[in-house]
PDB file of N, CA and C in Angstrom:
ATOM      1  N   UNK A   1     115.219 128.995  89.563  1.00  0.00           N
ATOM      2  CA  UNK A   1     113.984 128.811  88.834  1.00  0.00           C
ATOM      3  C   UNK A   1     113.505 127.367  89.045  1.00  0.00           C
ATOM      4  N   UNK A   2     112.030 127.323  89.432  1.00  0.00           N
ATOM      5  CA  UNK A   2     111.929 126.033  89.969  1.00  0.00           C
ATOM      6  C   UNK A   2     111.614 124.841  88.012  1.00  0.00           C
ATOM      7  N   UNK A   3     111.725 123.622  88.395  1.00  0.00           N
ATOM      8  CA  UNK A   3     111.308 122.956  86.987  1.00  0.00           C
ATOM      9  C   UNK A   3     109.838 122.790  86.660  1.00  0.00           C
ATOM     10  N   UNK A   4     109.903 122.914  85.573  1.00  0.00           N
ATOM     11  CA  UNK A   4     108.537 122.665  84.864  1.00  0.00           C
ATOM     12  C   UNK A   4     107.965 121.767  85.585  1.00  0.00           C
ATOM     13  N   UNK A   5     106.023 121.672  86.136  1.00  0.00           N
ATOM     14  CA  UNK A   5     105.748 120.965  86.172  1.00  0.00           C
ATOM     15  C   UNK A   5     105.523 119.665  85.386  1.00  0.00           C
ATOM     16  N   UNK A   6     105.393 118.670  85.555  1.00  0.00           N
ATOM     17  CA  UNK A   6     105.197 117.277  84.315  1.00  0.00           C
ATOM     18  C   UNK A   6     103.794 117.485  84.209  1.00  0.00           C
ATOM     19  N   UNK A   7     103.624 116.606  83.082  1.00  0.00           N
ATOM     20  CA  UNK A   7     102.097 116.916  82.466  1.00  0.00           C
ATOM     21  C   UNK A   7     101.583 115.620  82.542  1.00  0.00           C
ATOM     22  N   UNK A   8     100.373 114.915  82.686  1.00  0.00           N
ATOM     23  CA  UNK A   8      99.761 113.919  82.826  1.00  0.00           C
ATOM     24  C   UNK A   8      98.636 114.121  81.881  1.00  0.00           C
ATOM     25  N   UNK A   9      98.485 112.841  81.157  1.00  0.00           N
ATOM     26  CA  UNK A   9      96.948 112.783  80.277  1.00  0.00           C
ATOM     27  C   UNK A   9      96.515 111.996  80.796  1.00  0.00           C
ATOM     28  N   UNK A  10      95.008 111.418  81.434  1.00  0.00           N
ATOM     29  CA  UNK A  10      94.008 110.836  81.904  1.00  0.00           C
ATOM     30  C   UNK A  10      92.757 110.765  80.770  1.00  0.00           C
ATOM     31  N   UNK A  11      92.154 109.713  80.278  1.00  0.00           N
ATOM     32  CA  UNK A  11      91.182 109.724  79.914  1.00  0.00           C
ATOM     33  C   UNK A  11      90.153 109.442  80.555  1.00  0.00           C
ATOM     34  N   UNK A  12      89.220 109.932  80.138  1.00  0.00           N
ATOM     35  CA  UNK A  12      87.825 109.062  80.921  1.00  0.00           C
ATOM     36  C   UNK A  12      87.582 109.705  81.968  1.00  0.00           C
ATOM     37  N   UNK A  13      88.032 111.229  81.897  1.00  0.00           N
ATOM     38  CA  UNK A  13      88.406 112.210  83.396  1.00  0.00           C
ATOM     39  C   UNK A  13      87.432 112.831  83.676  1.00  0.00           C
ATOM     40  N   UNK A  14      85.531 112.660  82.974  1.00  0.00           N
ATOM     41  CA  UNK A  14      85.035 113.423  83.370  1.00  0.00           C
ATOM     42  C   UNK A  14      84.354 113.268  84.621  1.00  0.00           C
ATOM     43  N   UNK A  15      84.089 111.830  84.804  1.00  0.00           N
ATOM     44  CA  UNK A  15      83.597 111.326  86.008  1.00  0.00           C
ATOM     45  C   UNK A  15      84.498 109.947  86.574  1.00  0.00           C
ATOM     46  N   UNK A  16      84.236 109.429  87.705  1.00  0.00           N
ATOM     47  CA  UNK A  16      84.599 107.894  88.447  1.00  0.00           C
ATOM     48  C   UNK A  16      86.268 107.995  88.607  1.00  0.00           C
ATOM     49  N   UNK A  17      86.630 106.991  88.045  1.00  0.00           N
ATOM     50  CA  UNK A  17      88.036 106.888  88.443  1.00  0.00           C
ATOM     51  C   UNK A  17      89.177 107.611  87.715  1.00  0.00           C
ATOM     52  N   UNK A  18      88.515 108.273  86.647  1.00  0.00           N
ATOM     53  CA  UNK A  18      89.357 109.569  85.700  1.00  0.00           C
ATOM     54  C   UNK A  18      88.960 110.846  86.730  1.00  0.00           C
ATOM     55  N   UNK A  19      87.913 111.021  87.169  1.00  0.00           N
ATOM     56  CA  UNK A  19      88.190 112.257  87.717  1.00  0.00           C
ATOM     57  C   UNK A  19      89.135 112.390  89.058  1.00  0.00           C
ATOM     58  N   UNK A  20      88.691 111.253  89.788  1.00  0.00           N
ATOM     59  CA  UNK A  20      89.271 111.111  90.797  1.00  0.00           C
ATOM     60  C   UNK A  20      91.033 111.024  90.784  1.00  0.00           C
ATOM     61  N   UNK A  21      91.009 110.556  89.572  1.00  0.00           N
ATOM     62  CA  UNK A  21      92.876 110.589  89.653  1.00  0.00           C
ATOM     63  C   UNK A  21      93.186 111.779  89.308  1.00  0.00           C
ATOM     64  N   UNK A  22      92.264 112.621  87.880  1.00  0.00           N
ATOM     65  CA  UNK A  22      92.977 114.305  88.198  1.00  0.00           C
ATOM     66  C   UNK A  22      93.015 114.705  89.249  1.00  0.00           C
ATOM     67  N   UNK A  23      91.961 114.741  90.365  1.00  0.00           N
ATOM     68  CA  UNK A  23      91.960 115.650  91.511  1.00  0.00           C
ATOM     69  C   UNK A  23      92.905 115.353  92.635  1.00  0.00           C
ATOM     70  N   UNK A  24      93.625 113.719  91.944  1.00  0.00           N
ATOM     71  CA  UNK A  24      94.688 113.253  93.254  1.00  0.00           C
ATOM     72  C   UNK A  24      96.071 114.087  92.477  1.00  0.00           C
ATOM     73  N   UNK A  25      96.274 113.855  90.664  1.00  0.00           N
ATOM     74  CA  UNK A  25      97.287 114.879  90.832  1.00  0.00           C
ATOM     75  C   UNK A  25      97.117 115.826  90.415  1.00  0.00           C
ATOM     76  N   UNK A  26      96.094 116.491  90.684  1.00  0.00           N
ATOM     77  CA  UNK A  26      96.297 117.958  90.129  1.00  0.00           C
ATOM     78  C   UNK A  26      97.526 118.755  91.130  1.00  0.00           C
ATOM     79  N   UNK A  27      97.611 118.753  92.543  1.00  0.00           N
ATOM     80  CA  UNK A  27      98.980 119.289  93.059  1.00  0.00           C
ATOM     81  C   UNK A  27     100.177 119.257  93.133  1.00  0.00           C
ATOM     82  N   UNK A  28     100.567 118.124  92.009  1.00  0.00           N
ATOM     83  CA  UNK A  28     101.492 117.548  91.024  1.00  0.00           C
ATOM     84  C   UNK A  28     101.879 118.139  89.737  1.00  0.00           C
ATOM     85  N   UNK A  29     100.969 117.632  89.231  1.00  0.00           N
ATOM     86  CA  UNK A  29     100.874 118.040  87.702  1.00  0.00           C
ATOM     87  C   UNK A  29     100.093 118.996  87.058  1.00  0.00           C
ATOM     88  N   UNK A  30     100.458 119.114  85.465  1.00  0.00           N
ATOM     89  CA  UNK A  30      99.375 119.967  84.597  1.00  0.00           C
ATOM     90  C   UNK A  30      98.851 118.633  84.045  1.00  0.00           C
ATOM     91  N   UNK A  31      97.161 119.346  84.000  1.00  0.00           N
ATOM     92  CA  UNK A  31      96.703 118.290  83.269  1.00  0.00           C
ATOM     93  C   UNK A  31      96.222 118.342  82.056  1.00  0.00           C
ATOM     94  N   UNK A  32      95.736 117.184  81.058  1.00  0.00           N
ATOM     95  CA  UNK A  32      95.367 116.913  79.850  1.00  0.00           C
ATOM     96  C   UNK A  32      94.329 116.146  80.031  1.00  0.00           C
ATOM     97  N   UNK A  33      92.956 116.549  80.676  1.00  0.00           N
ATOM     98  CA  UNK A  33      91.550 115.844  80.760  1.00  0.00           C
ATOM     99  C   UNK A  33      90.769 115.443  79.625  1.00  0.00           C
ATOM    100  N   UNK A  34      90.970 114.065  78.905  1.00  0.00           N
ATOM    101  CA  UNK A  34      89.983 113.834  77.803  1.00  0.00           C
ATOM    102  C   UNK A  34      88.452 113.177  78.275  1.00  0.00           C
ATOM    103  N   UNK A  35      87.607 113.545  77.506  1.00  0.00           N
ATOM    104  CA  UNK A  35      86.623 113.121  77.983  1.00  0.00           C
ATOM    105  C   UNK A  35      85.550 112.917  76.624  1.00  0.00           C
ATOM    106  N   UNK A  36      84.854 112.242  76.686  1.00  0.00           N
ATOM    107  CA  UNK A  36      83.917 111.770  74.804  1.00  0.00           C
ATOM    108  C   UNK A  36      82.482 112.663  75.189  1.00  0.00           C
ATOM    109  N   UNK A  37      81.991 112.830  76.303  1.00  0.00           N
ATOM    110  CA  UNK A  37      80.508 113.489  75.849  1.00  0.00           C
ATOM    111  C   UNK A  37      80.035 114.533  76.988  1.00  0.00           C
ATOM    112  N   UNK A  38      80.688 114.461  78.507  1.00  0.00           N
ATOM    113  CA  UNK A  38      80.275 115.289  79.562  1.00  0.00           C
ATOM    114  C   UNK A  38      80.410 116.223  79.650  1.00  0.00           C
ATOM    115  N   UNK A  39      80.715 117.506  79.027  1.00  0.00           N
ATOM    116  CA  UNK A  39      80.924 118.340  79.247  1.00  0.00           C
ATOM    117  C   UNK A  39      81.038 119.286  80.312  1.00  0.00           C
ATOM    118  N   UNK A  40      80.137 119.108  80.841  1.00  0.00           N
ATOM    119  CA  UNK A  40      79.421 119.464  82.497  1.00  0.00           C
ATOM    120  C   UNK A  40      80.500 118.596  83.628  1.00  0.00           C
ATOM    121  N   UNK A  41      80.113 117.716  83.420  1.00  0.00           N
ATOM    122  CA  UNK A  41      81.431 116.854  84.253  1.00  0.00           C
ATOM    123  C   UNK A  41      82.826 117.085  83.887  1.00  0.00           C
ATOM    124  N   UNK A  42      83.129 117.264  82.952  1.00  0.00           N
ATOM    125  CA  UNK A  42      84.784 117.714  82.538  1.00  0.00           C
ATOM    126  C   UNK A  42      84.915 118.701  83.109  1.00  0.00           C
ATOM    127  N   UNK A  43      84.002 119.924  83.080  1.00  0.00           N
ATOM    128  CA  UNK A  43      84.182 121.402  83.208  1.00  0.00           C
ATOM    129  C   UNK A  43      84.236 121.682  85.010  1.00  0.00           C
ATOM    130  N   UNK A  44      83.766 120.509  85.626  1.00  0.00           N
ATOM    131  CA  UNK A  44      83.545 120.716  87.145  1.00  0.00           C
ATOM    132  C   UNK A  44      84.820 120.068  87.363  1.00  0.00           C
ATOM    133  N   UNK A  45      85.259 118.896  87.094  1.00  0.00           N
ATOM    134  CA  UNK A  45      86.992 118.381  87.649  1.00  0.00           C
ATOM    135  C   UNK A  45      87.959 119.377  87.060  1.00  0.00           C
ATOM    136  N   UNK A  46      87.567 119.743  85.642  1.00  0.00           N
ATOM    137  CA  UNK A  46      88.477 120.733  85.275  1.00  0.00           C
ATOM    138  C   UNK A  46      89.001 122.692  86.559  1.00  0.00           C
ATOM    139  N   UNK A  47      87.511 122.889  87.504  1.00  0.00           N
ATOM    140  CA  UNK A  47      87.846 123.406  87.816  1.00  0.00           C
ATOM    141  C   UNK A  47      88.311 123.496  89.141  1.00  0.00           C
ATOM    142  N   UNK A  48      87.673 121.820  89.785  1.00  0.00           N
ATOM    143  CA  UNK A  48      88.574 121.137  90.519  1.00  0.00           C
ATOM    144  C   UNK A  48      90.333 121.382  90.874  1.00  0.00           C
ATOM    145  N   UNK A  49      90.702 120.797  89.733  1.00  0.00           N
ATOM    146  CA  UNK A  49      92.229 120.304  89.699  1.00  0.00           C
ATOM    147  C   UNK A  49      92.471 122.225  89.335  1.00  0.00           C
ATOM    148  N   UNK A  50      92.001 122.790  88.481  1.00  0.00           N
ATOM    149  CA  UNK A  50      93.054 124.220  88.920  1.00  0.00           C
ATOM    150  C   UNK A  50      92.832 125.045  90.234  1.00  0.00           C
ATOM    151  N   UNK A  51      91.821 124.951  91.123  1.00  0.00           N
ATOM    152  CA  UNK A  51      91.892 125.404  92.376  1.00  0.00           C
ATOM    153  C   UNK A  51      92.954 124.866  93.295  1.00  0.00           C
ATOM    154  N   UNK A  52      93.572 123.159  92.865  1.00  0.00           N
ATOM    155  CA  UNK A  52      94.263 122.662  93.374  1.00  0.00           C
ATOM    156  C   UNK A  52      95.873 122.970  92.789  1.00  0.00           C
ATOM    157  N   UNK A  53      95.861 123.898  91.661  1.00  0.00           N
ATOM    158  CA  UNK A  53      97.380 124.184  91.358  1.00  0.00           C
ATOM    159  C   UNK A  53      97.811 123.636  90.315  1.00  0.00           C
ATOM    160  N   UNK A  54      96.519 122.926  89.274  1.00  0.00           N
ATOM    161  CA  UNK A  54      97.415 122.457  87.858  1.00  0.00           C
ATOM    162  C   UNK A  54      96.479 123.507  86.904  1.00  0.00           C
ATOM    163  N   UNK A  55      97.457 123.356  85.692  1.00  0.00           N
ATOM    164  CA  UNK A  55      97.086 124.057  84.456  1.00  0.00           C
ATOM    165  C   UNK A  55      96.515 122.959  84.103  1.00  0.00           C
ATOM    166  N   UNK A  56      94.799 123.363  83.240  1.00  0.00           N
ATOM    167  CA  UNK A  56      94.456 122.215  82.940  1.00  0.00           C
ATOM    168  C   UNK A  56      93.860 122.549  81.038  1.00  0.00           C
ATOM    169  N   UNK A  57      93.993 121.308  80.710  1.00  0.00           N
ATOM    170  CA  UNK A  57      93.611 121.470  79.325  1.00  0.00           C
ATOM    171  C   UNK A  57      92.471 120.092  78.499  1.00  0.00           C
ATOM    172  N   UNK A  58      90.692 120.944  78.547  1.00  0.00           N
ATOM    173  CA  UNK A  58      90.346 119.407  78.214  1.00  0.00           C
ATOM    174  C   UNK A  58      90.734 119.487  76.686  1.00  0.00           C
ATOM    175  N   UNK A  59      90.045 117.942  76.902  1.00  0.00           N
ATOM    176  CA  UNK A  59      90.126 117.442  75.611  1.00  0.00           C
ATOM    177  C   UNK A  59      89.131 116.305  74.785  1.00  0.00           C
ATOM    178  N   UNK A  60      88.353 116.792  74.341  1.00  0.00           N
ATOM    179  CA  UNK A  60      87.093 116.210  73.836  1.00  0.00           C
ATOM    180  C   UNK A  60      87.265 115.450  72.878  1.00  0.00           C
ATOM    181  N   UNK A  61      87.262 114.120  73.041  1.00  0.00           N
ATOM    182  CA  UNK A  61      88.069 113.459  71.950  1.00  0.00           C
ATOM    183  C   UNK A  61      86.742 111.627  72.151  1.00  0.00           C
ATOM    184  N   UNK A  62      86.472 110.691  71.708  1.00  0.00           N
ATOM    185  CA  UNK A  62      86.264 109.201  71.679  1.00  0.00           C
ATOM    186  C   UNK A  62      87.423 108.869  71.012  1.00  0.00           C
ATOM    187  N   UNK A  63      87.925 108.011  72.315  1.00  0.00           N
ATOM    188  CA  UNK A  63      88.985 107.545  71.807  1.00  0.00           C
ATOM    189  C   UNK A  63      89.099 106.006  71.445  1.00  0.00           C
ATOM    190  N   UNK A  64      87.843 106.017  70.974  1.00  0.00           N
ATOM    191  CA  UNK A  64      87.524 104.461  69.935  1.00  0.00           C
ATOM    192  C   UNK A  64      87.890 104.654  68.685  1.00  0.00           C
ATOM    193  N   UNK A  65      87.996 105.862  68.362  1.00  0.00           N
ATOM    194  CA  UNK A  65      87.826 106.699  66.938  1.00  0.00           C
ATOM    195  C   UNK A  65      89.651 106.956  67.234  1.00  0.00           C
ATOM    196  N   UNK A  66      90.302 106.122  66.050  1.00  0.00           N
ATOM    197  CA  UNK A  66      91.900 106.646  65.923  1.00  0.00           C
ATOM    198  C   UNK A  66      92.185 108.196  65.407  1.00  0.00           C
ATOM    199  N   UNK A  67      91.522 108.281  64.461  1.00  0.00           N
ATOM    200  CA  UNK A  67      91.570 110.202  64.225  1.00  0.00           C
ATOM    201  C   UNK A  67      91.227 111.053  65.450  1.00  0.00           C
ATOM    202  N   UNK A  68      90.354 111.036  66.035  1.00  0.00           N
ATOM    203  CA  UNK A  68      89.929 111.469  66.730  1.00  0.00           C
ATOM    204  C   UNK A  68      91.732 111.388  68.285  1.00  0.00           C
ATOM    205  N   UNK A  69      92.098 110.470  67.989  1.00  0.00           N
ATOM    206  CA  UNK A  69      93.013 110.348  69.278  1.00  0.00           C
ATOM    207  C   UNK A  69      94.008 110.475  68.763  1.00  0.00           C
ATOM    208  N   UNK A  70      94.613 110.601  67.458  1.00  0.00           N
ATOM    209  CA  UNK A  70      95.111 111.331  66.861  1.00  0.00           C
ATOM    210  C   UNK A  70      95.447 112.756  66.945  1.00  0.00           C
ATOM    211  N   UNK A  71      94.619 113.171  66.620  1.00  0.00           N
ATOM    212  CA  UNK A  71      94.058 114.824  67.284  1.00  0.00           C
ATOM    213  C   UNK A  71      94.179 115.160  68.518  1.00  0.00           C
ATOM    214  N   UNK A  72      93.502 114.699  68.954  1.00  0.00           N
ATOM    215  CA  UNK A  72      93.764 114.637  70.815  1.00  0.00           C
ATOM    216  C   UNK A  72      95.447 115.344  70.779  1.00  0.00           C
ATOM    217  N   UNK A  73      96.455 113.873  70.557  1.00  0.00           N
ATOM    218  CA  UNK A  73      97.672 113.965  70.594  1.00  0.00           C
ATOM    219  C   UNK A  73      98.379 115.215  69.844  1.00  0.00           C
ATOM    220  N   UNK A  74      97.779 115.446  69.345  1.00  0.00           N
ATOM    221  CA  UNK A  74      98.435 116.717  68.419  1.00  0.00           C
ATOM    222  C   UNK A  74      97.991 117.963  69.352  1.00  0.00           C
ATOM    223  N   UNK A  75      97.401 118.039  70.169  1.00  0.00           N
ATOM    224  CA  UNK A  75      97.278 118.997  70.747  1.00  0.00           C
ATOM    225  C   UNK A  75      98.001 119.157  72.334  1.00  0.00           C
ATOM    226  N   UNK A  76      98.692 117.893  72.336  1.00  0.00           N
ATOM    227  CA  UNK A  76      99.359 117.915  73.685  1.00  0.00           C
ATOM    228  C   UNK A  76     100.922 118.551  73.132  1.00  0.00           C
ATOM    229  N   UNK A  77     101.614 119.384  73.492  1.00  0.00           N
ATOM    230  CA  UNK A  77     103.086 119.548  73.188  1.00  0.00           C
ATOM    231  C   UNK A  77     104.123 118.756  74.339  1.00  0.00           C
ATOM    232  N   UNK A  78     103.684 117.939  75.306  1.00  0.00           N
ATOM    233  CA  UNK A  78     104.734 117.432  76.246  1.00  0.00           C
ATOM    234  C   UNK A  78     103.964 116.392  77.083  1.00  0.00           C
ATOM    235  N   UNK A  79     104.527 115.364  76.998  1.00  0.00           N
ATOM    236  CA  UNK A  79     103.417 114.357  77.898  1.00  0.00           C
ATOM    237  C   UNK A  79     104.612 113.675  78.263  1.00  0.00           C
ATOM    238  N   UNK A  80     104.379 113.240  79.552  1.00  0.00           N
ATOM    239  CA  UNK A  80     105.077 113.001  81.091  1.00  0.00           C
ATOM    240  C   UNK A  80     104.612 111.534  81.043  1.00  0.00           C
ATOM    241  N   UNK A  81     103.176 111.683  81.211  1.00  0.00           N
ATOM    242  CA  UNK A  81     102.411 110.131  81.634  1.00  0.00           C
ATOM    243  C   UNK A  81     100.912 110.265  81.509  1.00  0.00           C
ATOM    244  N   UNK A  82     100.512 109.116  80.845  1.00  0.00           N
ATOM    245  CA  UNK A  82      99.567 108.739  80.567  1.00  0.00           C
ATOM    246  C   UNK A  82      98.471 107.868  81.693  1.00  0.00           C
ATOM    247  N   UNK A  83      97.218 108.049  82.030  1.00  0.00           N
ATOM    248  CA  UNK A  83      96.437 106.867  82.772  1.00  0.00           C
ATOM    249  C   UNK A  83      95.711 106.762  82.317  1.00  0.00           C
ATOM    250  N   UNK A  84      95.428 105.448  80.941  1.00  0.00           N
ATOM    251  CA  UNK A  84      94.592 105.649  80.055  1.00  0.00           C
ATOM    252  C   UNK A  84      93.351 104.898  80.683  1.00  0.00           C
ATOM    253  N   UNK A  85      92.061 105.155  81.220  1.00  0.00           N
ATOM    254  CA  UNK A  85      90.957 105.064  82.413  1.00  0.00           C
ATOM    255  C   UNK A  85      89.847 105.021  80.976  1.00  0.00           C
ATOM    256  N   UNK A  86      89.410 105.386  80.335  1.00  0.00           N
ATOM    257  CA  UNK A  86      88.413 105.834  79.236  1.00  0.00           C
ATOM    258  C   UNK A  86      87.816 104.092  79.302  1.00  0.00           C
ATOM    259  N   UNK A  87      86.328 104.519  79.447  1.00  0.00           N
ATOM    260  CA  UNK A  87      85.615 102.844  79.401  1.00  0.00           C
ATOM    261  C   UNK A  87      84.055 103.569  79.730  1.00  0.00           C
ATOM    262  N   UNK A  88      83.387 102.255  78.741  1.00  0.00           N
ATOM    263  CA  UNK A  88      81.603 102.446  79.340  1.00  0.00           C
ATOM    264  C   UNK A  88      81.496 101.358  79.462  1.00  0.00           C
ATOM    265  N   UNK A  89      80.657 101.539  80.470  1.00  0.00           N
ATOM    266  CA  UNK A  89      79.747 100.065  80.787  1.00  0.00           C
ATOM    267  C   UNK A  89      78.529  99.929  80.187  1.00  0.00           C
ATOM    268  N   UNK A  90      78.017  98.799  79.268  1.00  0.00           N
ATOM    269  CA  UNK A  90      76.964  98.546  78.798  1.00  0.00           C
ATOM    270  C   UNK A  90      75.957  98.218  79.604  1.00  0.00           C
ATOM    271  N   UNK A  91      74.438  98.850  79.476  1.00  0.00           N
ATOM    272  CA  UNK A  91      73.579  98.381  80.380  1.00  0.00           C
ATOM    273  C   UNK A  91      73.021  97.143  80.397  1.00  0.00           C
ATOM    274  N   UNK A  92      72.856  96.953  81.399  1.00  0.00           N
ATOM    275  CA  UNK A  92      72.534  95.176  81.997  1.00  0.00           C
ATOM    276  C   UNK A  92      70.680  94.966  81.580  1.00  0.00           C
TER     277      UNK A  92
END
């Protein structure tokens, strides 16, 4: 029986350098995609990374807000590794 895959949480996974790291491990890992407002963008890496072979699970969370990431966490049962990526840039 082969071992469980490991699970990875990424924030900030709906676009730029969060998505891009699910789609590097999605043939690795299961993932835990949080994301604060894209929906549309979560839902396209989300179906990204399972064509590529991970179980994926978003997770709609601002994680400026401690309850809120709180929650998040309560909904993960096994976490491997974290790449915490989640950031906006203010306009210039």
């Amino acid at each position: 029986m082969p071992a469980p895959r490991k699970s990875l949480l990424i924030t900030g996974a709906s676009a730029g350098i969060g998505a891009a790291c699910a789609r590097l491990a999605a043939p690795d890992y299961d993932l835990y995609l949080n994301y604060r407002a894209d929906t549309d963008g979560a839902e396209a890496v989300k179906s990204d990374c399972e064509a590529h072979g991970a179980q994926v699970t978003l997770l709609q969370a601002d994680v400026a807000d401690p309850d809120a990431v709180a929650s998040m966490f309560a909904r993960i049962p096994r976490l491997d590794a974290c790449i915490n990526n989640a950031g906006i840039v203010a306009p210039s």
